[in-house]
C-alpha atoms as a PDB file:
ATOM      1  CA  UNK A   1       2.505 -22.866   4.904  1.00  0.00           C
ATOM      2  CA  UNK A   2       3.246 -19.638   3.586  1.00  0.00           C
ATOM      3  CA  UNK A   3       5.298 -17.937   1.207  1.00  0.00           C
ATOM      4  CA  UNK A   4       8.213 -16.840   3.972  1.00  0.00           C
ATOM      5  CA  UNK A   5       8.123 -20.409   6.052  1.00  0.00           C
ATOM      6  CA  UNK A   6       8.569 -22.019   2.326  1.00  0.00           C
ATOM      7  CA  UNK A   7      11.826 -19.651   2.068  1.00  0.00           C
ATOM      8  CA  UNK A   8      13.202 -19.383   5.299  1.00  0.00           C
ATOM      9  CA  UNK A   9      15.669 -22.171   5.157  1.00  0.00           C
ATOM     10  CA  UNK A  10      17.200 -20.319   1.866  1.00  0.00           C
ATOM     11  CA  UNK A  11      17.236 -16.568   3.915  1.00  0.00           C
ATOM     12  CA  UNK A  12      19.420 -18.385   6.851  1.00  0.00           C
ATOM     13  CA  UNK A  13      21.886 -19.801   4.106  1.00  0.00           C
ATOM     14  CA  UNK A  14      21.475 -17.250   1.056  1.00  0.00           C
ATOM     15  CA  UNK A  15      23.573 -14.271   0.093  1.00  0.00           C
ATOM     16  CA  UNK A  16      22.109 -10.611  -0.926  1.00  0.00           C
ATOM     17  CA  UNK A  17      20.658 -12.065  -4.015  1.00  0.00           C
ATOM     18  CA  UNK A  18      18.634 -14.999  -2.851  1.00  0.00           C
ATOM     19  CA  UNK A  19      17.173 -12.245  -0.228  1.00  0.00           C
ATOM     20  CA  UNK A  20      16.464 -10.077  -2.895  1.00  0.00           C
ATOM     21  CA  UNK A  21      14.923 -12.921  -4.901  1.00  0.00           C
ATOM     22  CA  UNK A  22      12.711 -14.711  -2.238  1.00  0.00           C
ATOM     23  CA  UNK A  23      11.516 -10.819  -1.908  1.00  0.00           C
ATOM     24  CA  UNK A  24      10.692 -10.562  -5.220  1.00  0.00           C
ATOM     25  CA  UNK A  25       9.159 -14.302  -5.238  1.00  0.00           C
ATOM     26  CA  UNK A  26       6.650 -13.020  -2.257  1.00  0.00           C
ATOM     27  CA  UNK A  27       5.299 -10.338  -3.604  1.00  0.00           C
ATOM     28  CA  UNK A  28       4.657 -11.904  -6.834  1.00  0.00           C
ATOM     29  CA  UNK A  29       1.213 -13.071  -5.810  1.00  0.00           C
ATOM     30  CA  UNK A  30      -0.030  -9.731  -4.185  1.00  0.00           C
ATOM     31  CA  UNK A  31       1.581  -7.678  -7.595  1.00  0.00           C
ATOM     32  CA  UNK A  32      -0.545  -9.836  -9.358  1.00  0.00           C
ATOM     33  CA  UNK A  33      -3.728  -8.607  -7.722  1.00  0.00           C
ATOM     34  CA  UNK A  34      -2.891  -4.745  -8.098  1.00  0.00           C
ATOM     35  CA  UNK A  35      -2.203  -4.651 -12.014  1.00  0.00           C
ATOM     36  CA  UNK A  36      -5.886  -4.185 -12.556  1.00  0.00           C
ATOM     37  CA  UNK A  37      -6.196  -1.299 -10.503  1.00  0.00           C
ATOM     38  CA  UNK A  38      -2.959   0.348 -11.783  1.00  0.00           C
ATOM     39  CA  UNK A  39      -4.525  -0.062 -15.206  1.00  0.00           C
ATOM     40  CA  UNK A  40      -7.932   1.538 -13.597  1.00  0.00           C
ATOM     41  CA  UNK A  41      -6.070   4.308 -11.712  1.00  0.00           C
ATOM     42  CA  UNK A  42      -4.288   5.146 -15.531  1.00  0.00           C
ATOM     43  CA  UNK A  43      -7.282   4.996 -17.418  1.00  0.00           C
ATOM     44  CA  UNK A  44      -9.498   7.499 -14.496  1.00  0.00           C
ATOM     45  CA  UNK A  45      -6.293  10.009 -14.639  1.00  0.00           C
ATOM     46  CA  UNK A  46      -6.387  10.231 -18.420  1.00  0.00           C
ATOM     47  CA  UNK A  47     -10.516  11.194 -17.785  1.00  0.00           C
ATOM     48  CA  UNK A  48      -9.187  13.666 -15.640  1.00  0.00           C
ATOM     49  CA  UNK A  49      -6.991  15.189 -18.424  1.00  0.00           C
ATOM     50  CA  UNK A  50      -3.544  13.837 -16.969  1.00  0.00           C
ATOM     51  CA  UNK A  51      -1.045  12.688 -19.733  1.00  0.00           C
ATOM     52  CA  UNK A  52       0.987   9.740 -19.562  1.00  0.00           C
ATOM     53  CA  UNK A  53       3.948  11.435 -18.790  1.00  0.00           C
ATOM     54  CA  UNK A  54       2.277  13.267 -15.465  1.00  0.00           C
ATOM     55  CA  UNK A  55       0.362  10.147 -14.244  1.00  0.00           C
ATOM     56  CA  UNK A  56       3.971   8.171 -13.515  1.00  0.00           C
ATOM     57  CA  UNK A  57       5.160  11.340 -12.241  1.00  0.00           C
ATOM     58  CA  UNK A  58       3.049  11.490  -9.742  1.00  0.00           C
ATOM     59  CA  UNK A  59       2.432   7.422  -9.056  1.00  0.00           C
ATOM     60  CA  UNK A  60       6.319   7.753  -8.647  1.00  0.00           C
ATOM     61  CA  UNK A  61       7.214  10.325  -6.441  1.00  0.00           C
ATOM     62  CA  UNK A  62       3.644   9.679  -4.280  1.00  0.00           C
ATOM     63  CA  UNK A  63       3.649   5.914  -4.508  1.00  0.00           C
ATOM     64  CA  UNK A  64       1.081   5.188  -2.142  1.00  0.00           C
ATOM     65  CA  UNK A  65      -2.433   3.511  -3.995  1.00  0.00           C
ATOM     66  CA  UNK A  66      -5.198   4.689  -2.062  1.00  0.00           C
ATOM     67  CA  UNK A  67      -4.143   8.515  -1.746  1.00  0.00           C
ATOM     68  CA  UNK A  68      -3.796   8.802  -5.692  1.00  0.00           C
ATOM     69  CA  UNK A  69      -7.454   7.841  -6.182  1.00  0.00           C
ATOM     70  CA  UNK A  70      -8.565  10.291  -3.921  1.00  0.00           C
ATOM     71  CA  UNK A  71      -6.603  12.833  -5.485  1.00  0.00           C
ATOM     72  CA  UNK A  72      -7.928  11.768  -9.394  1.00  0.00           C
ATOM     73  CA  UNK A  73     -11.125  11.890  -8.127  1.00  0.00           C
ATOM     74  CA  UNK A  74     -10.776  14.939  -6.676  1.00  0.00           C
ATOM     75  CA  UNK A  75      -8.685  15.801  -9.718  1.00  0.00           C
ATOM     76  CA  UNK A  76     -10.827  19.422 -11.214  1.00  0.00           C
ATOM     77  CA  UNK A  77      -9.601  21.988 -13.854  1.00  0.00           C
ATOM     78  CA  UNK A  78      -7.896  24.187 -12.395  1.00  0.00           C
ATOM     79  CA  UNK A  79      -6.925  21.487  -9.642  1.00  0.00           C
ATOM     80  CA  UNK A  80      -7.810  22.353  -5.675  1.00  0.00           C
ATOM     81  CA  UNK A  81      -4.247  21.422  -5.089  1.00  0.00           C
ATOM     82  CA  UNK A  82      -5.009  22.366  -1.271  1.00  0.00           C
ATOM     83  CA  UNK A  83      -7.718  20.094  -0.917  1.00  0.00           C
ATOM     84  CA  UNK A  84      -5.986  17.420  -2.585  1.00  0.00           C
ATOM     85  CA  UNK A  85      -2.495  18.021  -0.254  1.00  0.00           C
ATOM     86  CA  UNK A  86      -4.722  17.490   2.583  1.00  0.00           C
ATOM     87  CA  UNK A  87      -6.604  14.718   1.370  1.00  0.00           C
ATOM     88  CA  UNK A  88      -3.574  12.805   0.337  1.00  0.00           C
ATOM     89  CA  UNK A  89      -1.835  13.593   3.857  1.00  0.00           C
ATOM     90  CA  UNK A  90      -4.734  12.071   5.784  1.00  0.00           C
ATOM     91  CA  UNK A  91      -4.917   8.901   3.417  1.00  0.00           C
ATOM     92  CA  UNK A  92      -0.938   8.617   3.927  1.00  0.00           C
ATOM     93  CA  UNK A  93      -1.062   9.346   7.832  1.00  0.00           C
ATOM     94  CA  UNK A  94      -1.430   5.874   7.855  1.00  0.00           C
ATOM     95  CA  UNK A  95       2.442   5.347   7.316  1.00  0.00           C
ATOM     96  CA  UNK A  96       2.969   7.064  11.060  1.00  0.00           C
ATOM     97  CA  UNK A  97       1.482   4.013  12.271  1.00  0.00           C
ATOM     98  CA  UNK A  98       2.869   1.404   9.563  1.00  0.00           C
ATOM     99  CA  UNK A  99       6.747   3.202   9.886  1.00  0.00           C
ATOM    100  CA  UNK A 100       6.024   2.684  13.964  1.00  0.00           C
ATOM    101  CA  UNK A 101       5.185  -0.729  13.952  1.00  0.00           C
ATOM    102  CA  UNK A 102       8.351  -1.742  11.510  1.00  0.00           C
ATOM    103  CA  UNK A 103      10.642   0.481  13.879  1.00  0.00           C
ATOM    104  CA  UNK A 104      11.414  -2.054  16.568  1.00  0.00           C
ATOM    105  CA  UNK A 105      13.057  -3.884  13.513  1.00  0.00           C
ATOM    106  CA  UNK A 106      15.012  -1.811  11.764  1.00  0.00           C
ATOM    107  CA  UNK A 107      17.890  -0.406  15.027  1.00  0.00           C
ATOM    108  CA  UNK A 108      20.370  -2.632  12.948  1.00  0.00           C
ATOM    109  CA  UNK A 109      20.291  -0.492   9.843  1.00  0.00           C
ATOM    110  CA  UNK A 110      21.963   3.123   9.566  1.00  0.00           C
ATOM    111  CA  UNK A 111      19.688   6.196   8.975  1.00  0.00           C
ATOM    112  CA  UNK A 112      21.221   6.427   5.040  1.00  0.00           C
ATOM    113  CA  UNK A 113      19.478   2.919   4.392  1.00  0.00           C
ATOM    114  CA  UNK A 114      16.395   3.376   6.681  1.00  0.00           C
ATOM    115  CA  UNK A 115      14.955   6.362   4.921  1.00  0.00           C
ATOM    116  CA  UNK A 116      15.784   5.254   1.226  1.00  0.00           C
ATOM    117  CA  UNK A 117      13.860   2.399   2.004  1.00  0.00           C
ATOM    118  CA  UNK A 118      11.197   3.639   3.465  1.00  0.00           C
ATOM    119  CA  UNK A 119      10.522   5.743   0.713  1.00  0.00           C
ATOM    120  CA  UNK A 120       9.596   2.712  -1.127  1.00  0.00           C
ATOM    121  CA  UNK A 121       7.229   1.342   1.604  1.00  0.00           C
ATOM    122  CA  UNK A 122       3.490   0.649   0.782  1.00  0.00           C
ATOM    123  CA  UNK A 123       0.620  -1.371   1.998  1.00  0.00           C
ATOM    124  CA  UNK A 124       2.101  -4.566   0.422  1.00  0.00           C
ATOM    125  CA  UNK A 125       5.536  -4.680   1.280  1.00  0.00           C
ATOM    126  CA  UNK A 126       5.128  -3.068   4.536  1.00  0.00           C
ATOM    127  CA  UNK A 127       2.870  -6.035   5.222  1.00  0.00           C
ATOM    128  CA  UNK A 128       5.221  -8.614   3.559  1.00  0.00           C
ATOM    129  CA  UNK A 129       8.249  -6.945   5.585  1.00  0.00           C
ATOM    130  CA  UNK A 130       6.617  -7.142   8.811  1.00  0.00           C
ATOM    131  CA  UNK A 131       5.576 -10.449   8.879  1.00  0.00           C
ATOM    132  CA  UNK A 132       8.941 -12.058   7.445  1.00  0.00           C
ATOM    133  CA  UNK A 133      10.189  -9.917  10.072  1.00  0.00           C
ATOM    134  CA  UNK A 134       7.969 -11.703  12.817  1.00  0.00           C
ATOM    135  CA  UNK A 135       8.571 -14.909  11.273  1.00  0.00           C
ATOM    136  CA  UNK A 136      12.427 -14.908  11.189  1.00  0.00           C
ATOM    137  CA  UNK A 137      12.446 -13.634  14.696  1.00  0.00           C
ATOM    138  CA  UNK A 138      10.159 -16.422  16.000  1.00  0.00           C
ATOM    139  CA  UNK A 139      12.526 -18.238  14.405  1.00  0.00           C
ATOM    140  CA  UNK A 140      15.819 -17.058  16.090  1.00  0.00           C
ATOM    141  CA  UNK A 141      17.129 -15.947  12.977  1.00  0.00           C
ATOM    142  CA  UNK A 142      18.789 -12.294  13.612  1.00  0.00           C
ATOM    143  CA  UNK A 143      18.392  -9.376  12.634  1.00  0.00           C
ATOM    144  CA  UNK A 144      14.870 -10.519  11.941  1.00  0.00           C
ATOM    145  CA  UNK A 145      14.181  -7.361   9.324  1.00  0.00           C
ATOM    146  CA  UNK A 146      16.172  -8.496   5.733  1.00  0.00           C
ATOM    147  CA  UNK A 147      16.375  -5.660   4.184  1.00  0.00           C
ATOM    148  CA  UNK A 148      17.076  -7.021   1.309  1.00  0.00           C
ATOM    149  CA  UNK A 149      14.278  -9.221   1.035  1.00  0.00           C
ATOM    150  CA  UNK A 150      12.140  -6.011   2.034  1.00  0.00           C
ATOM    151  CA  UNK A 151      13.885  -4.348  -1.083  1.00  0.00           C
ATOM    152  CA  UNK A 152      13.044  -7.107  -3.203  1.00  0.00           C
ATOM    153  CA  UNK A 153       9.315  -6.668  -2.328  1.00  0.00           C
ATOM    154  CA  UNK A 154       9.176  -3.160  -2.481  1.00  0.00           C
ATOM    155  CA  UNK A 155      10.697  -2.495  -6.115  1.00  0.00           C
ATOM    156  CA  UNK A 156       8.846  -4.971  -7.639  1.00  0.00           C
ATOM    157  CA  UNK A 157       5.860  -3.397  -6.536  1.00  0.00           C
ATOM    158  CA  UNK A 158       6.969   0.222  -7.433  1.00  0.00           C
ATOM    159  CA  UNK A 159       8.201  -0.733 -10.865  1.00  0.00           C
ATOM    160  CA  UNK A 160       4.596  -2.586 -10.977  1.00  0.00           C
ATOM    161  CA  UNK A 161       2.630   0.101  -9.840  1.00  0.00           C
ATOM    162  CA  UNK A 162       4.399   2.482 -11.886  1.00  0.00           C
ATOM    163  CA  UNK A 163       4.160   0.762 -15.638  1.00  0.00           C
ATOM    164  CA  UNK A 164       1.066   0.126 -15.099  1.00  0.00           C
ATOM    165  CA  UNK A 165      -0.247   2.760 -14.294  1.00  0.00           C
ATOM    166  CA  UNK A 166       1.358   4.408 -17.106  1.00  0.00           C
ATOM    167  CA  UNK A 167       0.238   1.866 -19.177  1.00  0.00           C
ATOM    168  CA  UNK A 168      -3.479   2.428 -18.008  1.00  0.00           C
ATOM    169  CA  UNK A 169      -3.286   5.654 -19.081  1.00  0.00           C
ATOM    170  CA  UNK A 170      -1.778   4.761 -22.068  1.00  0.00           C
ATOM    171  CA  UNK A 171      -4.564   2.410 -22.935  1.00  0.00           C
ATOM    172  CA  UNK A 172      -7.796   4.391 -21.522  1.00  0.00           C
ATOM    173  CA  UNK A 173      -8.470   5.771 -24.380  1.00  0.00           C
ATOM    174  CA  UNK A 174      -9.035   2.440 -26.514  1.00  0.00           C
ATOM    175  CA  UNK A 175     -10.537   0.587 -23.639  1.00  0.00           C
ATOM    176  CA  UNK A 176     -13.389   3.261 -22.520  1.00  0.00           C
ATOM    177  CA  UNK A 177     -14.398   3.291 -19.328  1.00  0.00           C
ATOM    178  CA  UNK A 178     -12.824   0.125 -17.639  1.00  0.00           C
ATOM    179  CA  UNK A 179     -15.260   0.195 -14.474  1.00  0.00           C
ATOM    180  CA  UNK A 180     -17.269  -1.785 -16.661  1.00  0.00           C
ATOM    181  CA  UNK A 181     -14.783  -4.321 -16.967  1.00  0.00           C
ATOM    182  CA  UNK A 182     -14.709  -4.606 -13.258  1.00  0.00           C
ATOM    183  CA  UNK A 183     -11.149  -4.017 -12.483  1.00  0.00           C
ATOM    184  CA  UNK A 184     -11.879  -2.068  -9.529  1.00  0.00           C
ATOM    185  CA  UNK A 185     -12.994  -5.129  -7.495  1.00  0.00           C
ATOM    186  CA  UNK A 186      -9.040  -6.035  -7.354  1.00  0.00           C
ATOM    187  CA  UNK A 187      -8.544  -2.989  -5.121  1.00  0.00           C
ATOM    188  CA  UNK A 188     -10.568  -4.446  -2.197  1.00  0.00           C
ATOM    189  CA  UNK A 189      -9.585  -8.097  -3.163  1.00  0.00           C
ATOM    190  CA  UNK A 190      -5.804  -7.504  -2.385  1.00  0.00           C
ATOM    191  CA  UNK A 191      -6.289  -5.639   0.486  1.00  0.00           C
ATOM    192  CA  UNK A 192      -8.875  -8.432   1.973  1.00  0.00           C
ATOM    193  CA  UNK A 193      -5.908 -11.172   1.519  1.00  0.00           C
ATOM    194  CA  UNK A 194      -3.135  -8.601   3.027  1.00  0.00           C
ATOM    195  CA  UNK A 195      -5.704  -8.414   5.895  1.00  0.00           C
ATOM    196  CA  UNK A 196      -6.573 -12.580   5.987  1.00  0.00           C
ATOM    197  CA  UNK A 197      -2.357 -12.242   6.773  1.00  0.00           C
ATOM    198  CA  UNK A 198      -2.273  -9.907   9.507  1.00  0.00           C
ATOM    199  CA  UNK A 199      -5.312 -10.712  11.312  1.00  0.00           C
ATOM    200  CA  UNK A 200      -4.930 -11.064  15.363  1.00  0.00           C
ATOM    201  CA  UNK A 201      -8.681 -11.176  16.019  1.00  0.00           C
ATOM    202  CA  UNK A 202     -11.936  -8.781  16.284  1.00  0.00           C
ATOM    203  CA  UNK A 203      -9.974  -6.697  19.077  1.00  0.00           C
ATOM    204  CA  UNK A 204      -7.395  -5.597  17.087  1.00  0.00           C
ATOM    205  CA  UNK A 205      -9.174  -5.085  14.205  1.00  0.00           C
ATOM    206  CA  UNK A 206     -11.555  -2.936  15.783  1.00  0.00           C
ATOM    207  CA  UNK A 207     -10.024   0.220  14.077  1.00  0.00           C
ATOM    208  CA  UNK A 208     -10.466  -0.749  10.817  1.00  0.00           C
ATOM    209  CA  UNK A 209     -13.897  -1.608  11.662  1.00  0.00           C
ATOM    210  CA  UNK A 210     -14.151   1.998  12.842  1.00  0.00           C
ATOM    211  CA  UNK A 211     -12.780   3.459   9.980  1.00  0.00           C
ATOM    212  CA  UNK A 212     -14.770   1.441   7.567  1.00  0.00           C
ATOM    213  CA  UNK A 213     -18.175   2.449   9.490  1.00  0.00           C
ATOM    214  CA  UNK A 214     -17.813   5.961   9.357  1.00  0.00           C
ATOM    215  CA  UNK A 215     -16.561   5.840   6.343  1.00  0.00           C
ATOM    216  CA  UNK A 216     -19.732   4.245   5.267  1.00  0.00           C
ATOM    217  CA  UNK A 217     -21.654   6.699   6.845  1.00  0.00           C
ATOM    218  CA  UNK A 218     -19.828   9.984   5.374  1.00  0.00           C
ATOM    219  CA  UNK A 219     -20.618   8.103   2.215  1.00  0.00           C
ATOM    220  CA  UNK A 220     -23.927   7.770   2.062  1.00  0.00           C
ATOM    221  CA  UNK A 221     -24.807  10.807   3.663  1.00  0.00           C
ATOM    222  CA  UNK A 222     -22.515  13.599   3.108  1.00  0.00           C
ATOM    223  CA  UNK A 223     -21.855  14.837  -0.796  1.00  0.00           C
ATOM    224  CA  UNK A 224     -18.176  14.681  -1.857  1.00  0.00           C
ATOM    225  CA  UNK A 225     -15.334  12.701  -1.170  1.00  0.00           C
ATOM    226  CA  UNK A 226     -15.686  13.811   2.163  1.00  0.00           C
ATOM    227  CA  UNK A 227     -15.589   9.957   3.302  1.00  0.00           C
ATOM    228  CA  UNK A 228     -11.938   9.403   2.388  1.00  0.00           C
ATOM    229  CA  UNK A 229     -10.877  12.046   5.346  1.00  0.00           C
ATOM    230  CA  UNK A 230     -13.471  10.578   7.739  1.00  0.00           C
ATOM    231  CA  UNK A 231     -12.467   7.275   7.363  1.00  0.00           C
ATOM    232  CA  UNK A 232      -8.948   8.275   7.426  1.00  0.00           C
ATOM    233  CA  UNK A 233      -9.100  10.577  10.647  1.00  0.00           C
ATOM    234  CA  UNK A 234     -11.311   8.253  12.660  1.00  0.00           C
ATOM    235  CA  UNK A 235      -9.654   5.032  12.264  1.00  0.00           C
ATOM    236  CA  UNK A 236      -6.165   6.878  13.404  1.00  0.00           C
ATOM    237  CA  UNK A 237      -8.185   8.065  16.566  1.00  0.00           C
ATOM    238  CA  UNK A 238      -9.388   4.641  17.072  1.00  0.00           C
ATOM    239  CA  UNK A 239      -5.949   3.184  17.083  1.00  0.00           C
ATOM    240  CA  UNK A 240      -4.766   5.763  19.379  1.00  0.00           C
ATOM    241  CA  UNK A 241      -7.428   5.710  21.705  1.00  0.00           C
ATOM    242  CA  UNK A 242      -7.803   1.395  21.425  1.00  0.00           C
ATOM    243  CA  UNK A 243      -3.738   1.203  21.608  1.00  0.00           C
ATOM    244  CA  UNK A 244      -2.916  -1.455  24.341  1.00  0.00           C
ATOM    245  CA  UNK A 245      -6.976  -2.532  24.508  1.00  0.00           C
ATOM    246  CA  UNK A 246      -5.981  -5.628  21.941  1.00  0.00           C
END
């Protein structure tokens, strides 16, 4: 059983703050998994010369994991800030497809909650959203998107991914480099058990199978970072070009 059939029962009965709660309950598990890489993301920016003051800046107003990597690791004094803009757009691009598939549940809400609150969206709670979305409409249970339990999600992984980052950077300097420590395995780890969630089968996973190939590929054979835009534009034209194959 999982977290959102557990719950269910309390989102039919429960006011805005039991939403809010079971959202915050959900994530619990995932937030758990992405501390370590905050911390590892902190600790690489402060390598890069960013201060703790400019690493939440930009964890804040970015928010989205996988596109601030790229950018510290791109991260050179002076900065190629146009390399990095693109870089970061191509990781993000990802939201087209993320905001698309959430759209069929959100023509309930007004535009001045919508875009607030997709602001806040990431891998985690977009995946958390979606499927207590599915779940409650299985269910009968209308409107099947809560936003508050969506909410709930999402700022507990913002403030999370925020802190700790800043608290990474904070600590890098006393902890030396932390790859050693292995941290970085819990950036693959949570994204495996998001994955375990949402999977529908080998067909529809076929452009992340794409992505992660040529990614691979780029990798090993190409200098740079390079990979991060391959992977990036060739799993989006795999989804386009596979859309309705699934």
């Amino acid at each position: 059983m999982s977290v959102s059939e557990a719950t269910l029962p309390e989102a039919i009965d429960g006011g805005s703050g039991s939403e809010f709660r079971r959202g915050v309950t959900s994530c619990l598990p995932v937030l758990l998994g992405t501390i370590p890489y905050a911390l590892v993301l902190g600790a690489q920016a402060t390598q890069k010369g960013l201060s703790a003051v400019e690493l939440p800046l930009m964890t804040g107003l970015n928010f989205a994991g996988g596109s601030e990597f790229a950018a510290i690791q791109l991260w050179t004094s002076p900065p190629h800030i146009a390399l990095i803009v693109a870089i970061t757009f191509l990781v993000n691009s990802r939201h087209f497809l993320m905001g698309a598939a959430l759209a069929p549940f959100l023509g309930h809400l007004p535009q001045r909650k919508v875009f607030p609150a997709l602001f806040f969206l990431c891998d985690e709670s977009w995946a958390l959203g979606l499927a207590d979305a599915k779940q409650r409409a299985s269910a009968g249970i209308t409107p099947a998107f809560s936003l508050r339990y969506y909410m709930g999600a999402a700022l507990a992984m913002y403030l999370a991914w925020v802190g700790f980052t800043a608290a990474g950077a904070l600590l890098g300097p006393m902890l030396g480099d932390v790859q050693h420590y292995g941290f970085d395995m819990a950036f693959p780890a949570v994204f495996l058990v998001l994955m375990r969630g949402m999977w529908k089968g080998v067909a529809a996973a076929r452009p992340w199978l794409v992505s992660l190939g040529v990614a691979a590929l780029v990798c090993l054979f190409v200098p740079g970072a390079w990979y991060v835009a391959a992977g990036a534009v060739s799993g989006l034209a795999a989804a386009w070009l596979m859309a309705g194959d699934a």
